[in-house]
Protein backbone atom coordinates (compact mmCIF):
# COMPACT_ATOMS: atom_id res chain seq x y z
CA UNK A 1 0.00 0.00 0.00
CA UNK A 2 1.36 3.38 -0.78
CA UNK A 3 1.86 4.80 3.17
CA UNK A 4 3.39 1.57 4.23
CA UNK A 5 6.54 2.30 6.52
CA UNK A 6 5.04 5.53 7.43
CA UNK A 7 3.76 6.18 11.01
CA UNK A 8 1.40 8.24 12.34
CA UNK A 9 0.34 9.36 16.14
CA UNK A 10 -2.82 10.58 16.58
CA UNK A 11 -4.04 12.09 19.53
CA UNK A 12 -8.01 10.98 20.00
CA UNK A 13 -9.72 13.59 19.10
CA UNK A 14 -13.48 14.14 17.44
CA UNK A 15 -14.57 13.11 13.82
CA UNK A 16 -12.06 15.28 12.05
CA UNK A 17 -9.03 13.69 13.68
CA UNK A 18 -10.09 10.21 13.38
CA UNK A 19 -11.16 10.66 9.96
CA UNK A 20 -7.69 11.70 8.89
CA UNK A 21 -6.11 8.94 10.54
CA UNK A 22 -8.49 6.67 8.70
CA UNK A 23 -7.61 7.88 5.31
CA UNK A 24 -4.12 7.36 6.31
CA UNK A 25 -4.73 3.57 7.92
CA UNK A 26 -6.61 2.35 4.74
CA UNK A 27 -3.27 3.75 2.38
CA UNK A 28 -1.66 1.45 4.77
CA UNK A 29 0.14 3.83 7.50
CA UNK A 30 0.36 2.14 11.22
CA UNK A 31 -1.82 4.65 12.60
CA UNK A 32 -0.94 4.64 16.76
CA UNK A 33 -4.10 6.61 18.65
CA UNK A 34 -3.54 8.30 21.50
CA UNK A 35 -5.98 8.05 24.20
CA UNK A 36 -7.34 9.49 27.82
CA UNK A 37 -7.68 6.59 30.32
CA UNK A 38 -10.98 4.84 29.64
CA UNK A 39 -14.05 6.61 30.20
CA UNK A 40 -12.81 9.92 30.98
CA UNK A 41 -14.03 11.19 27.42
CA UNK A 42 -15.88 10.48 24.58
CA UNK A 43 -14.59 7.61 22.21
CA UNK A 44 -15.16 7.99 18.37
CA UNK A 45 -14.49 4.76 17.04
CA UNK A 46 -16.36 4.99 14.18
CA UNK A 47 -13.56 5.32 11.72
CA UNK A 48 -10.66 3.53 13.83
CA UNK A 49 -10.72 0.51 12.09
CA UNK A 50 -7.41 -1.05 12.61
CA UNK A 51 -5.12 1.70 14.29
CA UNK A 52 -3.69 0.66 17.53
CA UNK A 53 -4.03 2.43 20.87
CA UNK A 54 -2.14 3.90 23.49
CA UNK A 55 -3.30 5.23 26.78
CA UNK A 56 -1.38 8.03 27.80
CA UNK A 57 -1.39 10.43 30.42
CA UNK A 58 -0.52 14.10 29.31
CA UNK A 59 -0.97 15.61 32.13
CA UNK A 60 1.65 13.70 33.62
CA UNK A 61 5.30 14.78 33.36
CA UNK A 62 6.38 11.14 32.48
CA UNK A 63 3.90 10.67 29.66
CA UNK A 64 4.92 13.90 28.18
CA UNK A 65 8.40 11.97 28.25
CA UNK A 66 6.90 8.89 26.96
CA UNK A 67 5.02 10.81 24.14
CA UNK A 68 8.28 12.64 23.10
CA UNK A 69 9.56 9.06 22.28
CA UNK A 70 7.05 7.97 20.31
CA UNK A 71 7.49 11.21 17.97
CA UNK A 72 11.20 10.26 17.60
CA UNK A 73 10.23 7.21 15.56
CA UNK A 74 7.08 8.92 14.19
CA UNK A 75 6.87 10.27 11.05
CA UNK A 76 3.14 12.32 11.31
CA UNK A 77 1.29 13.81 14.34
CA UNK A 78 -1.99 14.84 14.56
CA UNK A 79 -3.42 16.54 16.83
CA UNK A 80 -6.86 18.36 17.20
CA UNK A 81 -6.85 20.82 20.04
CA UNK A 82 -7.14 24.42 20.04
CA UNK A 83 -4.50 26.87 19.86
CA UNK A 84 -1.81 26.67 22.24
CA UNK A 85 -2.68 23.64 24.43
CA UNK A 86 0.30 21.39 22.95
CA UNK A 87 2.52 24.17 23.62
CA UNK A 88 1.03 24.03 27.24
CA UNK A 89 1.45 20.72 27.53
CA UNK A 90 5.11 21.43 26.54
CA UNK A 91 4.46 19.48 23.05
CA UNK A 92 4.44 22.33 20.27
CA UNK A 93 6.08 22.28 17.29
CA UNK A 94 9.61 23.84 18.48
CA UNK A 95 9.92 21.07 20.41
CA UNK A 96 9.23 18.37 18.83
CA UNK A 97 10.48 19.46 15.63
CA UNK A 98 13.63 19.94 17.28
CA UNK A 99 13.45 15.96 18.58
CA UNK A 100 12.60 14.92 14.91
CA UNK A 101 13.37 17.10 12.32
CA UNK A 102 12.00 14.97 9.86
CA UNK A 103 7.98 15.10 11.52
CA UNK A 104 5.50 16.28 10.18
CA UNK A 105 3.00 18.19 12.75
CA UNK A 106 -0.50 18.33 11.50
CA UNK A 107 -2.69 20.30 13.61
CA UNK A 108 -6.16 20.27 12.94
CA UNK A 109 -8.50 23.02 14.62
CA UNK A 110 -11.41 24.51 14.00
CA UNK A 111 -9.89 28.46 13.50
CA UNK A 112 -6.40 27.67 13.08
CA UNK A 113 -3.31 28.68 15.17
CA UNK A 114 -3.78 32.38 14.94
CA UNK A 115 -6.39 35.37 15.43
CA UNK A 116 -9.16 36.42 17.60
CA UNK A 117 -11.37 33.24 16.72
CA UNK A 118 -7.98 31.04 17.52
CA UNK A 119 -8.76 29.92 20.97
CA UNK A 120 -12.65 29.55 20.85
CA UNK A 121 -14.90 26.17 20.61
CA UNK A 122 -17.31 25.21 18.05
CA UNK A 123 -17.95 22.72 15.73
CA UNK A 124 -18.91 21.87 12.15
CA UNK A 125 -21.93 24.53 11.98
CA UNK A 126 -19.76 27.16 13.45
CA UNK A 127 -16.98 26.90 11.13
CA UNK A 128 -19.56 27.40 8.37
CA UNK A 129 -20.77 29.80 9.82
CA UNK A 130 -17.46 31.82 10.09
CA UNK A 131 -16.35 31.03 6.87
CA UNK A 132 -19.04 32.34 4.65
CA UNK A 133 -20.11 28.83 3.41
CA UNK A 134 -23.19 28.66 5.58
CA UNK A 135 -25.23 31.53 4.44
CA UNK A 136 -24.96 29.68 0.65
CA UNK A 137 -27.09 26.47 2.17
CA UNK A 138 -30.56 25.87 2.97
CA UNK A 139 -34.30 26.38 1.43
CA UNK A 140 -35.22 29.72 0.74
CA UNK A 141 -38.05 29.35 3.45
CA UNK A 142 -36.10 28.84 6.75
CA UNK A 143 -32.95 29.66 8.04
CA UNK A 144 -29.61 28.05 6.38
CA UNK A 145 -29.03 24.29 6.56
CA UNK A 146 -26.09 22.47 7.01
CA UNK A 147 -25.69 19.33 5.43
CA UNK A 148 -24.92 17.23 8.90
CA UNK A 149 -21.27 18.09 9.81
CA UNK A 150 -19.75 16.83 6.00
CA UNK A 151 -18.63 20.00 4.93
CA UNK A 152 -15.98 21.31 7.99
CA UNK A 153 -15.12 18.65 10.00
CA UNK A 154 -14.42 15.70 7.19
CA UNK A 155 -14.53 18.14 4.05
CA UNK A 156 -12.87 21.15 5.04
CA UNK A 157 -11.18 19.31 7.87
CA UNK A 158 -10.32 15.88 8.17
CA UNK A 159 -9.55 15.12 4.28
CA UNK A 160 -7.61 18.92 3.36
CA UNK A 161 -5.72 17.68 6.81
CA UNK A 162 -4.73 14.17 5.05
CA UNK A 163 -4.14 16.36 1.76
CA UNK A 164 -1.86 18.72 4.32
CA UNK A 165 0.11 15.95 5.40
CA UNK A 166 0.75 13.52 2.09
CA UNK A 167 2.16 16.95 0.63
CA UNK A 168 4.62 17.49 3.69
CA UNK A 169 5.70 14.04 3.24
CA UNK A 170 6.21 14.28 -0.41
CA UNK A 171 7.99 17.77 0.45
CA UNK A 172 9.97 15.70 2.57
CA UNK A 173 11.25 13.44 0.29
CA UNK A 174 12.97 15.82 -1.90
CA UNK A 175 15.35 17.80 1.69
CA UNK A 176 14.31 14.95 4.22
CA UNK A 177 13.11 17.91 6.77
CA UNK A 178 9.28 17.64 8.53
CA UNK A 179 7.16 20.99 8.51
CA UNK A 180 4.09 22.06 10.26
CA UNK A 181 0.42 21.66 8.43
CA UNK A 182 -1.95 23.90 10.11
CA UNK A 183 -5.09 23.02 8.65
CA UNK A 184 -8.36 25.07 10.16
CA UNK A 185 -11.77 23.96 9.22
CA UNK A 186 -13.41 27.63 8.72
CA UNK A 187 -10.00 27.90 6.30
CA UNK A 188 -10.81 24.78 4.71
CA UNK A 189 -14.80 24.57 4.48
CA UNK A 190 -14.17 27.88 2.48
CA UNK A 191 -11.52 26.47 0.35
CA UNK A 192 -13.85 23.35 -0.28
CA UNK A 193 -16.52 26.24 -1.42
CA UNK A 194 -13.66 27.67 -3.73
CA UNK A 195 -16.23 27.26 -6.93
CA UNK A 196 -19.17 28.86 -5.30
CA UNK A 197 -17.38 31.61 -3.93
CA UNK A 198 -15.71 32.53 -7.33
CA UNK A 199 -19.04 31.96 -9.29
CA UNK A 200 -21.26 33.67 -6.96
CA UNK A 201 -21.41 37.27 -8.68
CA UNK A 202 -22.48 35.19 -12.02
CA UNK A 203 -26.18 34.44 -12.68
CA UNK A 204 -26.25 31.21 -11.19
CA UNK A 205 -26.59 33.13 -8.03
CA UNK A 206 -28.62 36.14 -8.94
CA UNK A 207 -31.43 35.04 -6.40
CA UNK A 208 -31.61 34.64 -2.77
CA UNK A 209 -30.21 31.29 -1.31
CA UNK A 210 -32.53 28.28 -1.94
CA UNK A 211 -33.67 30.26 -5.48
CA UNK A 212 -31.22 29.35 -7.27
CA UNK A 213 -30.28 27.14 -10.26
CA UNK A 214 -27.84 25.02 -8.28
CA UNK A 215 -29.13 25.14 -4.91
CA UNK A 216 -32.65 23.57 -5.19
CA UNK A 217 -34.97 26.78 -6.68
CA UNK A 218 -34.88 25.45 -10.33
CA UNK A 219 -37.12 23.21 -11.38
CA UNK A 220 -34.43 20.88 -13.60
CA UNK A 221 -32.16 20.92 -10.63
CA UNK A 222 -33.63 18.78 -7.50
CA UNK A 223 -35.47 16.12 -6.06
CA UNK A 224 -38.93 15.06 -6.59
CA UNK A 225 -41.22 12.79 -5.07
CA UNK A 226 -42.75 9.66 -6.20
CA UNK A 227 -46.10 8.28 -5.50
CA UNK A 228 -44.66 5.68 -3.08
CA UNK A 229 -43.12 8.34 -1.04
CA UNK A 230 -39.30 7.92 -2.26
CA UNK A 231 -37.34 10.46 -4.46
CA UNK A 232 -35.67 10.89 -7.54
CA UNK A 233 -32.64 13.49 -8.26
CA UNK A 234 -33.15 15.23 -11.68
CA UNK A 235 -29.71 17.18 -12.73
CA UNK A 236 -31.10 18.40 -16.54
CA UNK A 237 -28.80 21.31 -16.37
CA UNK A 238 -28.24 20.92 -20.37
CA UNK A 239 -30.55 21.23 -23.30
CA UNK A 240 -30.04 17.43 -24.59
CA UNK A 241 -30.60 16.27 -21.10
CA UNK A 242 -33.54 18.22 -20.61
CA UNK A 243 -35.25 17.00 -23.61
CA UNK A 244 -34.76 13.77 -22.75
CA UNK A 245 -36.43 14.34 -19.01
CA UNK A 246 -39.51 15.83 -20.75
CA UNK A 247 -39.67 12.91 -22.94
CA UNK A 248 -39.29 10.40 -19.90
CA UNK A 249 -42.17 12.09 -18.11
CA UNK A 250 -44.49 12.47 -21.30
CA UNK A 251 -44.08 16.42 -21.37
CA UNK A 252 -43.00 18.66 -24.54
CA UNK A 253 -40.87 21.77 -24.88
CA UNK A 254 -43.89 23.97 -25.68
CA UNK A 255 -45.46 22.98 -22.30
CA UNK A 256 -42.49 23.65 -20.69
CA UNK A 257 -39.79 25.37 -22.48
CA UNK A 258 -36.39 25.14 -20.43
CA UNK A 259 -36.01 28.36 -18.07
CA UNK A 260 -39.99 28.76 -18.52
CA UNK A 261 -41.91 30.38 -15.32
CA UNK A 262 -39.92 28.12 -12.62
CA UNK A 263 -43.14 27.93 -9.66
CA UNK A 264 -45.60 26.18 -12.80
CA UNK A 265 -43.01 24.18 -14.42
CA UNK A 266 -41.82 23.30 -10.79
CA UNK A 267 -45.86 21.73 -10.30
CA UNK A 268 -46.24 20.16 -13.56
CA UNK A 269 -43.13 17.83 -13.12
CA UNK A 270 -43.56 17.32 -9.30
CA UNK A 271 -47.03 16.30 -10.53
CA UNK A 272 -45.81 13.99 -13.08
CA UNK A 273 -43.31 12.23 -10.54
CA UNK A 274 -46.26 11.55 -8.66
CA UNK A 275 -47.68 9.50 -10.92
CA UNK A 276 -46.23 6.56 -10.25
CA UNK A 277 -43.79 4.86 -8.16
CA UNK A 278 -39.35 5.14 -7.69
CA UNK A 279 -39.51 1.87 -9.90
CA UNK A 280 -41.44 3.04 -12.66
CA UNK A 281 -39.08 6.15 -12.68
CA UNK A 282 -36.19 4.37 -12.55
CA UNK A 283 -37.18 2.02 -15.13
CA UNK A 284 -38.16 4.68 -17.56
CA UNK A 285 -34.59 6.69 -17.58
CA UNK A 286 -32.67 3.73 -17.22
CA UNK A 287 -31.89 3.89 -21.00
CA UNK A 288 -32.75 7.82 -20.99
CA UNK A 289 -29.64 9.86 -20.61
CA UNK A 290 -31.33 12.53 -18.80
CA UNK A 291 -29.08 12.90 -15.82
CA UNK A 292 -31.96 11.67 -13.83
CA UNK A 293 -31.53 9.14 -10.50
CA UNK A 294 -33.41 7.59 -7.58
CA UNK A 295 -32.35 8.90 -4.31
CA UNK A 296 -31.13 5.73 -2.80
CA UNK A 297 -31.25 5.01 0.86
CA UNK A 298 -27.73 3.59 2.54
CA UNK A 299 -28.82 0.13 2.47
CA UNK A 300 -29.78 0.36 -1.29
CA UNK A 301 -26.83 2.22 -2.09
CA UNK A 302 -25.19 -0.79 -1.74
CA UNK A 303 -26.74 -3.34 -2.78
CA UNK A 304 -26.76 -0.99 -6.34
CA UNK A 305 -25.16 -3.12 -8.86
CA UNK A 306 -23.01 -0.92 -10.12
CA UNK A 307 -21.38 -0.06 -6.65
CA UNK A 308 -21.16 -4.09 -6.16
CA UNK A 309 -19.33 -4.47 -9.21
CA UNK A 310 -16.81 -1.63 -8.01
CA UNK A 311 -16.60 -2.87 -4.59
CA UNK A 312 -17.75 0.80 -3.35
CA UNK A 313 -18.62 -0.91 0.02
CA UNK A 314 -17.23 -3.05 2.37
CA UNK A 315 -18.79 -5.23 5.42
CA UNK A 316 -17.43 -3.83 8.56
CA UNK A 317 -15.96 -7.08 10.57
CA UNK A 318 -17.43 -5.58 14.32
CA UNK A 319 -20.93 -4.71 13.10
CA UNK A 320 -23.20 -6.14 10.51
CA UNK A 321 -22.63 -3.08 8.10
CA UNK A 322 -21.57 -2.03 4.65
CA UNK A 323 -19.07 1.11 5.00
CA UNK A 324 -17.34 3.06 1.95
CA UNK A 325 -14.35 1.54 0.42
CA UNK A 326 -11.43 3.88 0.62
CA UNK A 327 -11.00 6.14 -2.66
CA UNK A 328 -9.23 6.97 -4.65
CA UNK A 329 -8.12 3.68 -6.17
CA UNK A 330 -4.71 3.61 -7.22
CA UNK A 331 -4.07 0.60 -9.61
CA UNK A 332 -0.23 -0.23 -8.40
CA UNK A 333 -0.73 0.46 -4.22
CA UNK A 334 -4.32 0.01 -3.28
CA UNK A 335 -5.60 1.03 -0.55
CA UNK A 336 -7.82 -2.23 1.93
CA UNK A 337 -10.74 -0.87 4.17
CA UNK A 338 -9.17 -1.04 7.59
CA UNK A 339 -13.27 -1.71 8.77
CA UNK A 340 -13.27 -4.96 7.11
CA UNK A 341 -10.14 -6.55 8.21
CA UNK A 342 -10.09 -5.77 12.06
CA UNK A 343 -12.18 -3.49 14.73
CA UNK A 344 -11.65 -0.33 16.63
CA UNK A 345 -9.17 -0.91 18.93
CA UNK A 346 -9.67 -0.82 23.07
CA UNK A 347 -8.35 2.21 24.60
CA UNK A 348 -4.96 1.12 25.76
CA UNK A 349 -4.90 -2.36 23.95
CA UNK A 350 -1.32 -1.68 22.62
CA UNK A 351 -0.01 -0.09 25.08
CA UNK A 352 2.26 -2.60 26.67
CA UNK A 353 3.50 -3.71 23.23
CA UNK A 354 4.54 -0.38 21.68
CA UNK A 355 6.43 0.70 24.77
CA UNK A 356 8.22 -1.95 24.59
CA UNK A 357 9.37 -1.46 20.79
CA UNK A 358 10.51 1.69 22.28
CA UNK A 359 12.76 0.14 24.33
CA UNK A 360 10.96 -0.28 27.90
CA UNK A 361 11.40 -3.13 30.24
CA UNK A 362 8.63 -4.61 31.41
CA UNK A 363 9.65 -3.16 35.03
CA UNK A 364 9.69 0.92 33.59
CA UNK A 365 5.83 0.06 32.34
CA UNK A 366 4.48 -1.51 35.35
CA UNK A 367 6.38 1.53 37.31
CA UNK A 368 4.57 3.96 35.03
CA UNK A 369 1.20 2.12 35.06
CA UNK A 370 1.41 2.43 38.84
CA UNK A 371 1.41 6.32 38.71
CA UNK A 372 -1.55 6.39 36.28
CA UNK A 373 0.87 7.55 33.47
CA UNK A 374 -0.25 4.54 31.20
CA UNK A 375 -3.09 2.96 30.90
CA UNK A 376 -4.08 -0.46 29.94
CA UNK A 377 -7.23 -2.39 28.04
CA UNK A 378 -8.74 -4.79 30.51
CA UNK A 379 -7.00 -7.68 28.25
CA UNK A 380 -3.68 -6.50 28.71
CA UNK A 381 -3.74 -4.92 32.23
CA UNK A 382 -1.52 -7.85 33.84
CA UNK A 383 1.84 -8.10 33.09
C-alpha cells in the first residue's frame, strides 16, 4: 500500500481527527491513537478501524516523556486541540520538531493557530458559519441548513488535513526535513466552497439562497417525489438532457420550455413524478440519458449493482454493516478498508507492546502504570 513504513500518532480527538487517521490507515500507515484513560471522554471509534491504541497520560510529566519518544520514531502527528494547548502541555512544534526534524506536525483546529477566533470552541456549523459557506445552504423558506457536519469537519477538515500531510511528506522526500500543516476547518470549508465563492457574482446566483439554479430553486435541478413516497434526483442542467427528461415524463418543450416560469413548471413535473412509483421512474430513464436518479437510501446504495461491481462498500468485521471503500483507487498500491479486516481498537490495547518497541522493560511500564501515566485495556492490564 502506498503509506506503508510511514507512522502516524494521533491524539483521539473528534470526527475530524479520526477521519484523517483513517484515510491514512486504509493507504496502509500504522496509525498509533492516543488516548485518555478509559471513560474519561468520549470515544469515536467509528472510523478507527485497525489503528492501535495507546493510553497516555498528558498531564503527567512522564507521559509527556513517553510521548516525546514515540514522535522520535514517528513520522506524522496529529493533533486536534485548540491553539496553544500542545505548547502548554510542553508538546508544540519547536519542540518536537527539534526531537525529529523529519515530523510532520499536523494540527487540525477549528480556527487555526492564529487570530481572535484562535482559541474559541465550536464545531462543524460554526466553522460554516465563520467562513461564509453557511449563508450559501438551505431552502429559501427557513434559516440556512447544514448538510450534517460533511462539509468542515471531514470536508474542510479531516480530508484537506490528510491532503496537508501527504504533501509534507512528499515535500519531505525531496530535503528529508518535517514541517508544520496547520489546517483550520473555517479555512478549509471555504476552500472546499472555492467554486461557489468565485461563481457567486455570475447568474447562477442572482437570487436569494434556496432560489437558485444550483441550490434547489430550479425546477431541472432537484429532487422530486414519487407516489410511493421515495425520491428521484433530476440534474437536466443541459438542453439534450432536458429533452430527454420531458420525454421520460411524457411532457414537450412547448409545455415547458427550459427556463420557462420556474413555480408552474416546478408543479407540472412534481405532478408527473407523482404519478407513479421510484420503480417506474427508474425504469423509464434507465436507457434515458437525462441525468436523472433515484435517491437511494444507505442500504440500497449498496446493494446498487453498479457499486457491487466496483466494490464501493465493504462489510465492517465488528458490526453487521456495509461502509465506503477507501478512494481513490490507485491501480499499483491500493488502498484495503481497515473496517473490514479488524475493529476499533480498546483504549490502551497496545499499550504494553509499543512501549516496549521503544525500548521499555517490562519493570519501567508496570512503574509507570502504577502512577496512572499509562493505561491499559482490561486484556492486557496484567503483566
Amino acid at each position: 500500500m502506498a503509506l506503508k513504513g510511514i507512522q502516524v500518532l494521533e491524539i483521539a480527538g473528534l470526527a475530524p481527527t479520526p477521519f484523517c487517521g483513517m484515510i491514512l490507515a486504509d493507504f496502509g500507515a500504522k496509525v498509533i491513537r492516543i488516548d485518555k484513560a478509559p471513560g474519561t471522554d468520549f470515544e469515536d471509534n467509528f472510523v478507527s478501524h485497525g489503528k492501535l491504541s495507546i493510553g497516555l497520560n498528558l498531564k503527567h510529566p512522564d507521559g509527556i516523556e513517553v510521548f516525546k519518544k514515540l514522535t522520535k520514531t514517528s513520522d506524522v502527528l496529529i493533533e486536534p486541540f485548540r491553539a496553544g494547548v500542545m505548547e502548554k502541555l510542553g508538546l508544540g512544534p519547536k519542540t518536537l520538531l527539534e526531537l525529529n526534524k523529519g515530523l510532520i506536525y499536523a494540527r487540525l483546529s477549528g480556527y487555526g493557530q492564529e487570530g481572535s477566533l484562535s482559541s474559541k470552541a465550536g464545531h462543524d456549523i460554526n466553522f460554516l458559519s465563520y467562513s461564509g459557506v453557511l449563508s450559501m445552504l438551505g431552502p429559501h423558506n427557513s434559516g440556512p441548513l447544514p448538510p450534517s457536519n460533511l462539509l468542515a469537519d471531514f470536508g474542510g477538515g479531516g480530508l484537506i488535513c490528510a491532503l496537508g500531510i501527504l504533501l509534507a511528506l512528499y515535500d519531505k522526500s525531496k530535503h528529508g526535513l518535517g514541517q508544520v500543516v496547520d489546517c483550520s476547518m473555517t479555512r478549509g470549508a471555504a476552500y472546499l466552497a472555492s467554486w461557489l465563492f468565485r461563481s457567486h457574482h455570475s447568474p447562477l446566483w442572482g437570487q436569494p439562497r434556496g432560489q437558485n439554479i444550483l441550490d434547489g430553486g430550479c425546477y431541472f435541478y432537484k429532487t422530486y417525489k414519487t407516489k410511493d413516497d421515495k425520491w428521484m434526483a433530476v440534474g437536466a442542467l443541459e438542453k439534450k438532457f432536458y429533452d430527454n427528461l420531458l420525454i421520460g415524463l411524457g411532457l414537450n418543450a412547448e409545455e415547458i420550455p427550459q427556463f420557462s416560469e420556474f413555480d408552474s413548471a416546478n408543479k407540472i413535473i412534481s405532478d408527473r413524478f407523482k404519478m407513479h412509483s421510484q420503480a417506474h421512474w427508474i425504469n423509464v430513464f434507465k436507457d434515458l440519458d437525462a441525468c436523472v436518479s433515484p435517491v437511494l437510501t444507505v442500504a440500497e446504495a449498496a446493494k446498487l449493482d453498479h457499486n457491487v461491481m466496483q466494490n464501493s462498500f465493504v462489510k465492517s468485521c465488528d458490526v453487521n454493516a456495509l461502509v465506503p471503500s477507501p478512494e481513490p483507487q490507485l491501480s499499483l498500491s491500493p488502498a484495503h478498508s481497515r473496517a473490514s479486516q479488524s475493529r476499533p481498537p480498546i483504549v490502551g490495547e497496545h499499550t504494553l507492546e509499543e512501549l516496549k518497541i521503544l525500548g521499555y522493560s517490562e519493570e519501567e511500564i508496570h512503574a509507570l502504570a502504577k502512577r496512572n501515566v499509562i493505561f491499559f485495556a482490561c486484556a492486557n492490564s496484567k503483566l
